[in-house]
Protein backbone atom coordinates (compact mmCIF):
# COMPACT_ATOMS: atom_id res chain seq x y z
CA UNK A 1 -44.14 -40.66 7.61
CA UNK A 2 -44.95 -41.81 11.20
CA UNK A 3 -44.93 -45.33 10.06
CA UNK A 4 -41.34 -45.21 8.28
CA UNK A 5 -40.28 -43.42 12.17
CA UNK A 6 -41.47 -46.35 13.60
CA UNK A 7 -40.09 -48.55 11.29
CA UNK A 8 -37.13 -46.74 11.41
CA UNK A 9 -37.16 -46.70 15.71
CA UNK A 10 -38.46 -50.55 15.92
CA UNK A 11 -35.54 -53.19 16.68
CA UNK A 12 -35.38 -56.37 15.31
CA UNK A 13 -37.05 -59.25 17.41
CA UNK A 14 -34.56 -61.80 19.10
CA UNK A 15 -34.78 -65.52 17.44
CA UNK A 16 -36.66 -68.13 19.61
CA UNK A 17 -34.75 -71.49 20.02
CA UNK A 18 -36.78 -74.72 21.60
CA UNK A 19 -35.55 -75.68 24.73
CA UNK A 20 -35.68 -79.19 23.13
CA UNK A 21 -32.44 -78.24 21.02
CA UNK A 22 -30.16 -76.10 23.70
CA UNK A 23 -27.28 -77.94 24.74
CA UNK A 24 -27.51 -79.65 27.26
CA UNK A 25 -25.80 -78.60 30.73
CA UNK A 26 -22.54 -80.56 32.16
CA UNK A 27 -24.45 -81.54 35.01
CA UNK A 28 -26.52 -83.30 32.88
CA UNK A 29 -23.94 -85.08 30.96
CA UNK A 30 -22.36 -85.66 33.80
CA UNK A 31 -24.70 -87.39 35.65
CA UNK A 32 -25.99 -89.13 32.16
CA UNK A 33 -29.63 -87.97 32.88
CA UNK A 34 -30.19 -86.55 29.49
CA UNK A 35 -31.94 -88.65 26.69
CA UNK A 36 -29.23 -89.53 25.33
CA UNK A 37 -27.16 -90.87 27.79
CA UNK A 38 -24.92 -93.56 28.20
CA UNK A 39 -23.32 -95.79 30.46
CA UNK A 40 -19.71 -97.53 30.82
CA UNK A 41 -16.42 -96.37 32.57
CA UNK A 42 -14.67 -96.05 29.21
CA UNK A 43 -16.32 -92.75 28.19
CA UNK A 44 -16.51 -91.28 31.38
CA UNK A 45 -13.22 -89.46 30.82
CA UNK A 46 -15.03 -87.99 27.31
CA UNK A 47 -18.16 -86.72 29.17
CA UNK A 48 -17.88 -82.76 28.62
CA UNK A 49 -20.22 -79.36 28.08
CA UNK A 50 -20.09 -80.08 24.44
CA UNK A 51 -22.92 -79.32 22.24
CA UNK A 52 -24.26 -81.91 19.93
CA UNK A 53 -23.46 -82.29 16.25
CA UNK A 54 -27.45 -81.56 15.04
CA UNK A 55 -27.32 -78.72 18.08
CA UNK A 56 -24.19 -77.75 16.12
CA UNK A 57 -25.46 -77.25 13.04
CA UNK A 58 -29.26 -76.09 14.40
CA UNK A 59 -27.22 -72.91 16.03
CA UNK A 60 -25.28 -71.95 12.58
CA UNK A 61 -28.95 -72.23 10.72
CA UNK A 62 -30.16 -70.13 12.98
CA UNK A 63 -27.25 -67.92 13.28
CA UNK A 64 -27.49 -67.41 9.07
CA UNK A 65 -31.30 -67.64 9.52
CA UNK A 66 -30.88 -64.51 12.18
CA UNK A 67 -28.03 -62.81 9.66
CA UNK A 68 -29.83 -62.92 6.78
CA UNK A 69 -33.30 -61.63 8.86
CA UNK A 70 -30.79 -58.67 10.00
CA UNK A 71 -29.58 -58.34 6.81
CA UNK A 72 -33.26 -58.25 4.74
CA UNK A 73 -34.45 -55.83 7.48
CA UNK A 74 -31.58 -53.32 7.65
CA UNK A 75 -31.76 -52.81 3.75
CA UNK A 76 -35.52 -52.81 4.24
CA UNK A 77 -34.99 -50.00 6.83
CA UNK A 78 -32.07 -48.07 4.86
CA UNK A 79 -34.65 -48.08 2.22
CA UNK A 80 -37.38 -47.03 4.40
CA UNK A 81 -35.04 -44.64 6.25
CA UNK A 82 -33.57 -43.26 2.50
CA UNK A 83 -37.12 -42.62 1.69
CA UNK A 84 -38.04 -41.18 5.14
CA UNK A 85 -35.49 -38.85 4.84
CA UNK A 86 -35.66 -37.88 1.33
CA UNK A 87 -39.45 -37.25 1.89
CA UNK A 88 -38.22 -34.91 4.94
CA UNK A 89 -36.22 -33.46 3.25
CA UNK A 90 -38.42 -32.71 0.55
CA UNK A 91 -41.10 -31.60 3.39
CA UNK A 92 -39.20 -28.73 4.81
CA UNK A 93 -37.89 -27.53 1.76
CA UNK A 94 -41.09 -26.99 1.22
CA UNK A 95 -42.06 -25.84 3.92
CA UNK A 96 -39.04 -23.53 4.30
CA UNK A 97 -40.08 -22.33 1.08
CA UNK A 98 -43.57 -21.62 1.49
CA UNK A 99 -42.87 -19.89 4.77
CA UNK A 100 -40.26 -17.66 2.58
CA UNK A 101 -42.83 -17.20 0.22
CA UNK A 102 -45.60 -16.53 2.94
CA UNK A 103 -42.38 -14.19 4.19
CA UNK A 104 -42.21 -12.53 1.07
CA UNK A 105 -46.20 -11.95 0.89
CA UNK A 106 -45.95 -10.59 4.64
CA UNK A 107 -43.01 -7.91 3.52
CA UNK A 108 -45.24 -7.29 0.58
CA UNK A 109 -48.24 -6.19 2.35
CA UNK A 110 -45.82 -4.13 5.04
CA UNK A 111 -44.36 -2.47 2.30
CA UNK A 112 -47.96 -1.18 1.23
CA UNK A 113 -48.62 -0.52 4.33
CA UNK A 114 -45.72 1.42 4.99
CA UNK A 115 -46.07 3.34 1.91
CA UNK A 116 -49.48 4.32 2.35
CA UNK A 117 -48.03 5.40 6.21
CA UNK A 118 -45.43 7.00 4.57
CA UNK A 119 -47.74 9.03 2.25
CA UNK A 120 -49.71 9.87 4.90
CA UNK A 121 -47.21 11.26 6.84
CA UNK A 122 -45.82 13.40 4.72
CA UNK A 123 -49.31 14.66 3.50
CA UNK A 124 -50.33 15.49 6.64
CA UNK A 125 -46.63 17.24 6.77
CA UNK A 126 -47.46 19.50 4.13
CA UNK A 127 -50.66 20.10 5.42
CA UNK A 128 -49.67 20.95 8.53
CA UNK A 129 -47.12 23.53 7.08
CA UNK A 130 -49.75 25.40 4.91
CA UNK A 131 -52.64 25.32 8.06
CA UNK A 132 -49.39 27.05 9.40
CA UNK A 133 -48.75 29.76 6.97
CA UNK A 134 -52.96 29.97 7.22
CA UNK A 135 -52.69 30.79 10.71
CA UNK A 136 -49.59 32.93 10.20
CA UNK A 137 -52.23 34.99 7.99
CA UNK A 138 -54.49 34.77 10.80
CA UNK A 139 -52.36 36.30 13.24
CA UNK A 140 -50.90 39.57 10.88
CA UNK A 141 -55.12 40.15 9.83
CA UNK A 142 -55.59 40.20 13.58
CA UNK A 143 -52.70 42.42 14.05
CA UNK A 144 -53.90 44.64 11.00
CA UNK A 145 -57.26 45.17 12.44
CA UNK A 146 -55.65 47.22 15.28
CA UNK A 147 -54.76 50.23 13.41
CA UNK A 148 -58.33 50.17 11.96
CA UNK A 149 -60.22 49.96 15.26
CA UNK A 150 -57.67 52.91 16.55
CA UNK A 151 -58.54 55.21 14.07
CA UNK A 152 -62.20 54.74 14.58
CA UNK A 153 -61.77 55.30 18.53
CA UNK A 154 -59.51 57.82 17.35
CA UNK A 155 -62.14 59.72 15.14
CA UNK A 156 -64.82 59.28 17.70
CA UNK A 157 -62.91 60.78 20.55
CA UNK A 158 -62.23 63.65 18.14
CA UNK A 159 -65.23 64.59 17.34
CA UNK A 160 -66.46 64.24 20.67
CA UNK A 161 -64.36 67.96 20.31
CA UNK A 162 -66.75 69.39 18.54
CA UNK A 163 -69.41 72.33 19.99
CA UNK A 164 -73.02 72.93 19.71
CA UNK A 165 -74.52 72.80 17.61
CA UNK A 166 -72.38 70.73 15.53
CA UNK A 167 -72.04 67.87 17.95
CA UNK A 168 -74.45 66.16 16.12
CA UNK A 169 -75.06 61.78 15.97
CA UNK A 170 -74.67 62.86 12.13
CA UNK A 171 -74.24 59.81 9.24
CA UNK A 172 -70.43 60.16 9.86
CA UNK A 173 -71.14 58.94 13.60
CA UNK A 174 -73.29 56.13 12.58
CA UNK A 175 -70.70 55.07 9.93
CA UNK A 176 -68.28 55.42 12.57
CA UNK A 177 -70.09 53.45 15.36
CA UNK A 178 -70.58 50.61 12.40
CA UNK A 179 -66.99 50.62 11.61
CA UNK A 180 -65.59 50.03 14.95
CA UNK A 181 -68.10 47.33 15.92
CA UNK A 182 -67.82 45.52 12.54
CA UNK A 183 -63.84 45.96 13.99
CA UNK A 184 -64.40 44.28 17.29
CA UNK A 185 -66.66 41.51 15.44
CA UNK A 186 -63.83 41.01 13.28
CA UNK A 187 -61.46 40.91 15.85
CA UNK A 188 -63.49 38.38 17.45
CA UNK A 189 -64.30 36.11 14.28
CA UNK A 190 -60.41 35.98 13.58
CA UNK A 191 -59.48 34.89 17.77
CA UNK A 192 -61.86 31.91 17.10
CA UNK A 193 -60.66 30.95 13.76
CA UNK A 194 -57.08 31.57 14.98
CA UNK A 195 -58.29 28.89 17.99
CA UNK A 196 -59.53 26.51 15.76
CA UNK A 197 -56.56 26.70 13.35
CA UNK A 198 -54.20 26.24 16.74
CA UNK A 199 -56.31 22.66 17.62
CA UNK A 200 -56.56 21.32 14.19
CA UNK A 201 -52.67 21.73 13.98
CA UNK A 202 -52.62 20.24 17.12
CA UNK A 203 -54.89 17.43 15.80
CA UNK A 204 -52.88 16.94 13.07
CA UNK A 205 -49.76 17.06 14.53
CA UNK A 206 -51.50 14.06 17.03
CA UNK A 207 -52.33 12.05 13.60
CA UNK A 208 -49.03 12.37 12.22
CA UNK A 209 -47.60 11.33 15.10
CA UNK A 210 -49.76 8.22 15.60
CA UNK A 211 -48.97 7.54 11.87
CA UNK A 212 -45.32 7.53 12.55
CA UNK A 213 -45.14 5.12 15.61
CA UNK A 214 -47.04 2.72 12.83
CA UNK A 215 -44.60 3.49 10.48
CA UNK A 216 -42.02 2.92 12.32
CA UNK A 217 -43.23 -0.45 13.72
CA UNK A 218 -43.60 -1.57 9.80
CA UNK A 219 -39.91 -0.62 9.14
CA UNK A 220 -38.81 -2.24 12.05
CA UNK A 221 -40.96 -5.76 11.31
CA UNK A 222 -40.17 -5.19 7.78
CA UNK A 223 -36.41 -5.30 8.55
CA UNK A 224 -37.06 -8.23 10.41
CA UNK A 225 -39.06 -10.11 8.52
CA UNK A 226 -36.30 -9.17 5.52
CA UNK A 227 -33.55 -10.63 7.72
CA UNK A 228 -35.99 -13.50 8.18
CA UNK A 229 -36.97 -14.43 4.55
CA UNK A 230 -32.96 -14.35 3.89
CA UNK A 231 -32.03 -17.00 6.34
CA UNK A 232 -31.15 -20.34 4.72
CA UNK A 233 -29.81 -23.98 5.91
CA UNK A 234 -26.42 -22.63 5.24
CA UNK A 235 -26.66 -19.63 7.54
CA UNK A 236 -24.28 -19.04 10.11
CA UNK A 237 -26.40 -17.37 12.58
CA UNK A 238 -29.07 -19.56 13.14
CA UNK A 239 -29.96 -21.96 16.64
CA UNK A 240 -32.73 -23.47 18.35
CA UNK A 241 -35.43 -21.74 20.04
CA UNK A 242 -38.02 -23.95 21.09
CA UNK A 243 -40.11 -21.39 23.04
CA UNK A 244 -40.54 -19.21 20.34
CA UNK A 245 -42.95 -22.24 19.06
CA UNK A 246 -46.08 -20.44 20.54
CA UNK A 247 -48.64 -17.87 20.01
CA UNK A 248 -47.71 -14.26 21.44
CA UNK A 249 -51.16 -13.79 23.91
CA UNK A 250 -51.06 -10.06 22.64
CA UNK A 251 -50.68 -10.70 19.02
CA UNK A 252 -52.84 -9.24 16.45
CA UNK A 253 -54.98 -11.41 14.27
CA UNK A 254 -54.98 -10.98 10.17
CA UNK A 255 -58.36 -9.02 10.16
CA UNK A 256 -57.37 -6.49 13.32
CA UNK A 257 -53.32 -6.05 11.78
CA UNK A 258 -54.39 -4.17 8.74
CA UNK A 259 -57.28 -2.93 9.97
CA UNK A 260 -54.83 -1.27 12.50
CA UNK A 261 -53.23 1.15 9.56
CA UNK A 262 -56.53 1.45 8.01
CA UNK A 263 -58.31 3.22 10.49
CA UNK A 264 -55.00 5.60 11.64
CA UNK A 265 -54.74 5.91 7.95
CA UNK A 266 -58.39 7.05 7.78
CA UNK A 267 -58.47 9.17 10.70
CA UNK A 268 -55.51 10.71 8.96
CA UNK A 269 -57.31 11.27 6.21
CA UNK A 270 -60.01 12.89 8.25
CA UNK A 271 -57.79 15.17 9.79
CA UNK A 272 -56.26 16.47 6.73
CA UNK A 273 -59.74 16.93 4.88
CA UNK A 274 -61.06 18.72 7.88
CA UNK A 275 -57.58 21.02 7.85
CA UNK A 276 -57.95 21.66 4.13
CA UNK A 277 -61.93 22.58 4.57
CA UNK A 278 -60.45 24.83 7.60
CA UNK A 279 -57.72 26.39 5.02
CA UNK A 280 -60.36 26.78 3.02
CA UNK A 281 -62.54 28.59 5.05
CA UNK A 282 -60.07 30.96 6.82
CA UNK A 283 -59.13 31.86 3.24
CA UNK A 284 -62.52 33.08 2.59
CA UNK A 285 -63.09 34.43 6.06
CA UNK A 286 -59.71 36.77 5.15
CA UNK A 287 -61.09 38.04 2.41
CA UNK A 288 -64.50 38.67 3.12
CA UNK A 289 -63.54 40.57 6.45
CA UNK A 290 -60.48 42.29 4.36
CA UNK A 291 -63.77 44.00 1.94
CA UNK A 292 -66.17 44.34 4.51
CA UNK A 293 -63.37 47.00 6.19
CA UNK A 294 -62.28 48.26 2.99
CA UNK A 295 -65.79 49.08 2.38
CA UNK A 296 -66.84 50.22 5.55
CA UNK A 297 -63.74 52.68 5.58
CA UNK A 298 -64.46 53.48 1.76
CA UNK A 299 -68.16 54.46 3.22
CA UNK A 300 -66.97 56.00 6.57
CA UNK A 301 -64.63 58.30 3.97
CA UNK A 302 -67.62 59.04 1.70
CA UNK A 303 -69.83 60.06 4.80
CA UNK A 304 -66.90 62.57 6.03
CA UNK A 305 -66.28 63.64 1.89
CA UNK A 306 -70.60 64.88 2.51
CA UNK A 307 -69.99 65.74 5.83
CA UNK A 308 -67.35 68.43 5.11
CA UNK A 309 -68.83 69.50 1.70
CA UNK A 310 -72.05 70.01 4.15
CA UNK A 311 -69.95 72.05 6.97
CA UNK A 312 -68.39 73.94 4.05
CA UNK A 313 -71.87 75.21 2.15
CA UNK A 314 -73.13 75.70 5.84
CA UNK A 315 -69.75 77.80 6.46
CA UNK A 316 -70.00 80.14 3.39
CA UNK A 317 -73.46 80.58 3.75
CA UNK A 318 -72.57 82.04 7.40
CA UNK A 319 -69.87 84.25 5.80
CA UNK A 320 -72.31 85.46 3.57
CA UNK A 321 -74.65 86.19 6.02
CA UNK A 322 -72.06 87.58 8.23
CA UNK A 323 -71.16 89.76 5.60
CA UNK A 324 -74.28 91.20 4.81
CA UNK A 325 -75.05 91.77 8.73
CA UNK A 326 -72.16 93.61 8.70
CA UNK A 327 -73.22 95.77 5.52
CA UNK A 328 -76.65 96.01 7.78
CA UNK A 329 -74.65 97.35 10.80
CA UNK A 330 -72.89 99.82 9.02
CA UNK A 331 -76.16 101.11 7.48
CA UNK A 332 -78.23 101.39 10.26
CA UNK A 333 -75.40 102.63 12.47
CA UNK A 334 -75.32 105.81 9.56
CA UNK A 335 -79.37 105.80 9.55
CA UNK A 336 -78.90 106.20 14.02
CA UNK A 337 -76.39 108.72 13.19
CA UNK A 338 -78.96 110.63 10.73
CA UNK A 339 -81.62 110.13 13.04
CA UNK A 340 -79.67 111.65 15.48
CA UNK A 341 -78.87 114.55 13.77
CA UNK A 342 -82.07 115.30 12.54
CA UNK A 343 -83.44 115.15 16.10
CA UNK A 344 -80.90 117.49 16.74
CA UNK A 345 -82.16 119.93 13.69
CA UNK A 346 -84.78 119.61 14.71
CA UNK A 347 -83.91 122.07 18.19
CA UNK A 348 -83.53 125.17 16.36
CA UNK A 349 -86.65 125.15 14.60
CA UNK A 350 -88.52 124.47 17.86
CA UNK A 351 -86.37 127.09 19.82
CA UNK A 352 -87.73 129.28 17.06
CA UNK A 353 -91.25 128.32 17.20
CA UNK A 354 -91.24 128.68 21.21
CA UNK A 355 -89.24 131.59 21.13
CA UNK A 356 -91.98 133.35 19.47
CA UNK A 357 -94.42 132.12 21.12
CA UNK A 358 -92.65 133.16 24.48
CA UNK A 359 -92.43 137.12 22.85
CA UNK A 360 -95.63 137.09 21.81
CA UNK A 361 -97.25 136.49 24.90
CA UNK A 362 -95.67 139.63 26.20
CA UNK A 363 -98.00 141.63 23.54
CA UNK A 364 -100.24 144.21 25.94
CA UNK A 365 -104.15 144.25 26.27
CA UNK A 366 -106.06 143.49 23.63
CA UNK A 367 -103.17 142.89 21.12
CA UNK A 368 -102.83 139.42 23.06
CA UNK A 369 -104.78 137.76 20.09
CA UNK A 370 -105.49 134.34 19.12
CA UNK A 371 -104.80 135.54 15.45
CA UNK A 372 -103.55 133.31 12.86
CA UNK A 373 -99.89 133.53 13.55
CA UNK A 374 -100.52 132.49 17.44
CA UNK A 375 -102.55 129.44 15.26
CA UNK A 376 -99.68 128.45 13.05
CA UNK A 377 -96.99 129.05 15.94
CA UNK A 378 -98.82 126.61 18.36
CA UNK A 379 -99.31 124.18 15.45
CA UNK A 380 -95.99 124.44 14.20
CA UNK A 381 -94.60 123.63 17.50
CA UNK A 382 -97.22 120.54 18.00
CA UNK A 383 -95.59 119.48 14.38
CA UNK A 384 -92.05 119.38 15.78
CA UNK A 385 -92.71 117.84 19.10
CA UNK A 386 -94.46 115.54 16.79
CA UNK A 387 -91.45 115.10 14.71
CA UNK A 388 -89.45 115.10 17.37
CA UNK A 389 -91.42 111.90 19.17
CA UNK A 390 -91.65 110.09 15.69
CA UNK A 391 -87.36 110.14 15.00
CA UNK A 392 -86.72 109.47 19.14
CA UNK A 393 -89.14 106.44 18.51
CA UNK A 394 -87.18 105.36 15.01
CA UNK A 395 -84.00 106.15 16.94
CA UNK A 396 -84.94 103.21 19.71
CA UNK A 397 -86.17 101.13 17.11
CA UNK A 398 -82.78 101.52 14.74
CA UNK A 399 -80.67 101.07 17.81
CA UNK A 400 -82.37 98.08 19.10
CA UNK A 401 -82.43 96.71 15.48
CA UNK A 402 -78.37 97.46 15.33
CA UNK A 403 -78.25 95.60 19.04
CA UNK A 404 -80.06 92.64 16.92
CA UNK A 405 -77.57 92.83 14.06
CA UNK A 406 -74.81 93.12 16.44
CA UNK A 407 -76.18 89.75 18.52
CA UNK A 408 -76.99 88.55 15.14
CA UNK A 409 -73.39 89.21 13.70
CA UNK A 410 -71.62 87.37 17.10
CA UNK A 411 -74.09 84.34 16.66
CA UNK A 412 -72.91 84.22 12.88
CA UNK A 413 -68.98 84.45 13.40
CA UNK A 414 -69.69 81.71 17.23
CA UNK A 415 -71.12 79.42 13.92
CA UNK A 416 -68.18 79.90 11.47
CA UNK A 417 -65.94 79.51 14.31
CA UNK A 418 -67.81 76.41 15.05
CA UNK A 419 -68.34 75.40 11.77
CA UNK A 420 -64.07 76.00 11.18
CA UNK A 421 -63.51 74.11 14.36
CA UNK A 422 -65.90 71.10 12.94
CA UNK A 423 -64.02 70.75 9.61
CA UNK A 424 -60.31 71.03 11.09
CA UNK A 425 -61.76 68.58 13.21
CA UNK A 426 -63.56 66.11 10.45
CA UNK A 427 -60.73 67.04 7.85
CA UNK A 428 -57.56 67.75 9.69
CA UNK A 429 -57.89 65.45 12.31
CA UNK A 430 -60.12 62.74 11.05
CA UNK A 431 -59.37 62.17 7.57
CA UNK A 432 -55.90 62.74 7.60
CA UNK A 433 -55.80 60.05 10.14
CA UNK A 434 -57.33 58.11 8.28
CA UNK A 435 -55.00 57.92 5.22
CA UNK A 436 -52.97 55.20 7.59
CA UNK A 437 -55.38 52.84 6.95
CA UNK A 438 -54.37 49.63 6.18
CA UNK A 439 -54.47 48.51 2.36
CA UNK A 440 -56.51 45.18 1.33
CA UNK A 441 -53.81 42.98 1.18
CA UNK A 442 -52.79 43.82 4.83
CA UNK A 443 -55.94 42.73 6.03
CA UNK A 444 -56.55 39.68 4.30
CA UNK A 445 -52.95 38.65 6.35
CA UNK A 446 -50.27 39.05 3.51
């Protein structure tokens, strides 16, 4: 091809003449000097610049010689230059062709690339949208697990209410104390999750945005590499640009281009594995922590189902007591009254016994005599002191047993009253708060 340009560029070599067959100048005819001179007056009128018949002829064989050189080599070079351009022609069609087919290839591999963008993008879309309704579960469990933890202070501080010796660190206080830190644990478990769900949104959000900006590089080079692979010779729109004939200093290579989308792709990828993993995972953290306070409450409830049945039997028992104490009182305040009255039955006879006595030692001389009746009177009267001593002593014994009874019978209705005051607390108070709490499927966020 270079050849048939320089063929087609080279110019055809002027034809040499001897200086043996120019003409000869008129100076030279005119002074006769020349070779072929001649002498005589008679031609001197004749002597002119003309050339000479064989310089005549020489010229017009060298003149067709020169034509017919012209004439060879210009059909030699419109051959040359037919071919030339035929084969240049031929050369950037195909070239123009293989650059629309390496065009084609190029909008190929952008459209895979862009699809698998594309894909990725919305993927991590959708993924992003159910981490979301994740989180949104998240946020109502965390919510949820306030009315829990308020009904556990709640109970506490209630049955901080209660009076000795009821105020007891009983099984319905430890279940209590477990309850409300299994709460806070909860509470705290759900805060970190509910962290972690906020960054990996974040991350993915990052992703799909970095996704995107590729994406939308690929439509934009696929447009123009479209609007490329349709231009033809007879476009209209078309012009030089010789300084877009160079390599861009910032362009990518082949290996570092796709490797470009590969990597976002994969990191992508990455991010929406680790957010379905997470979705995963917060799933089964809701529903683990929704039974672990379901069962805590269900064993918080059993302890206060004992606890009451237990103040109950205890209460009854106390009312039974109380009222056989109060049978007891009654009894021994109508065995005080008979003792009483017997002591006082007792006056007569003695007033009898003494009054004798007193008369008889009024008897003269020797009829004061220690005779049998003085014997009986004096004993008689050591009987009934006797007596007398004996019911006085079983008179402070019954009253201070009827004191007891009566201590005994204030202890027993202070207990009932404690023991009522315990279960309005545990029942009334505790339990019936307790019937707000929330149901399963609150907890686990729905």
């Amino acid at each position: 091809m270079a050849e048939a340009k320089a063929l087609m560029t080279k110019e055809p070599a002027p034809q040499s003449v001897p200086v043996s067959e120019l003409p000869r100048k008129v100076c030279e005819v005119a002074l006769n000097t020349g070779p072929d001179s001649s002498s005589g007056l008679t031609t001197s009128g004749f002597r002119t610049a003309k050339y000479l018949t064989h310089e005549w002829h020489q010229s017009n064989s060298d003149l067709y010689n020169k034509a017919s050189a012209g004439c060879d080599w210009g059909e030699c070079n419109r051959a040359e230059s037919k071919e030339l351009s035929a084969h240049a022609a031929a050369t950037a069609q195909r070239a123009q062709q293989s650059s629309t087919a390496a065009l084609g290839q190029r909008l190929q591999d952008i459209h895979f690339w862009k699809s698998e963008l594309q894909r990725q993008i919305e993927d991590l879309d959708a993924e992003t949208s159910l981490l979301a309704a994740q989180k949104l579960r998240l946020e109502r469990a965390l919510d949820a697990t306030a009315v829990p933890y308020a009904i556990a202070t709640d109970n506490l501080q209630c049955r901080e209410r209660r009076q000795s010796p009821d105020l007891v660190n009983d099984e319905v206080e430890q279940e209590l104390l477990k309850e409300a830190e299994l709460i806070r644990n909860v509470q705290e478990l759900l805060k970190r999750t509910l962290s972690q769900a906020a960054n990996q949104m974040r991350l993915n959000r990052d992703h799909k945005e970095i996704c995107e900006m590729d994406w939308s590089d690929k439509v934009e080079t696929y447009n123009i590499d479209d609007k490329c692979g349709r231009y033809s010779n007879e476009s209209t729109n078309i012009q030089f640009h010789p300084s877009s004939v160079k390599y861009e200093e910032s362009a990518s290579t082949p290996e570092t281009w796709p490797k470009f989308s590969h990597d976002n792709i994969y990191r992508a990828e990455r991010e929406k594995l680790a957010s379905i993993n997470l979705r995963a995972l917060i799933d089964s953290i809701l529903h683990d922590v929704s039974e672990d306070l379901r069962r805590q409450c269900a064993a918080v409830n059993e302890a206060f189902v004992r606890r009451c049945e237990e103040l109950d039997d205890a209460k009854h028992n106390l009312e039974h007591h109380l009222k056989n104490v109060l049978k007891a009182i009654g009894n021994q305040e109508a065995n005080i009254a008979a003792l009483k009255k017997a002591i006082k039955d007792k006056e007569a006879p003695m007033k009898v016994a003494q009054t004798r006595l007193y008369d008889r030692s009024f008897r003269p001389n020797v009829e004061l005599c220690r005779d049998e009746a003085q014997f009986r009177l004096i004993s008689e009267v050591e009987e009934l002191t006797e007596t007398i001593e004996s019911l006085k002593r079983k008179l402070l014994e019954s009253e201070q047993s009827l004191k007891n009874l009566e201590d005994t019978r204030m202890d027993l209705e202070k207990e009932i009253a404690v023991k009522t005051n315990s279960i309005f607390i545990d029942r009334q108070k505790c339990m019936a708060h307790r019937m707000h709490y929330p149901v399963v499927l609150k907890l686990a966020g729905y």
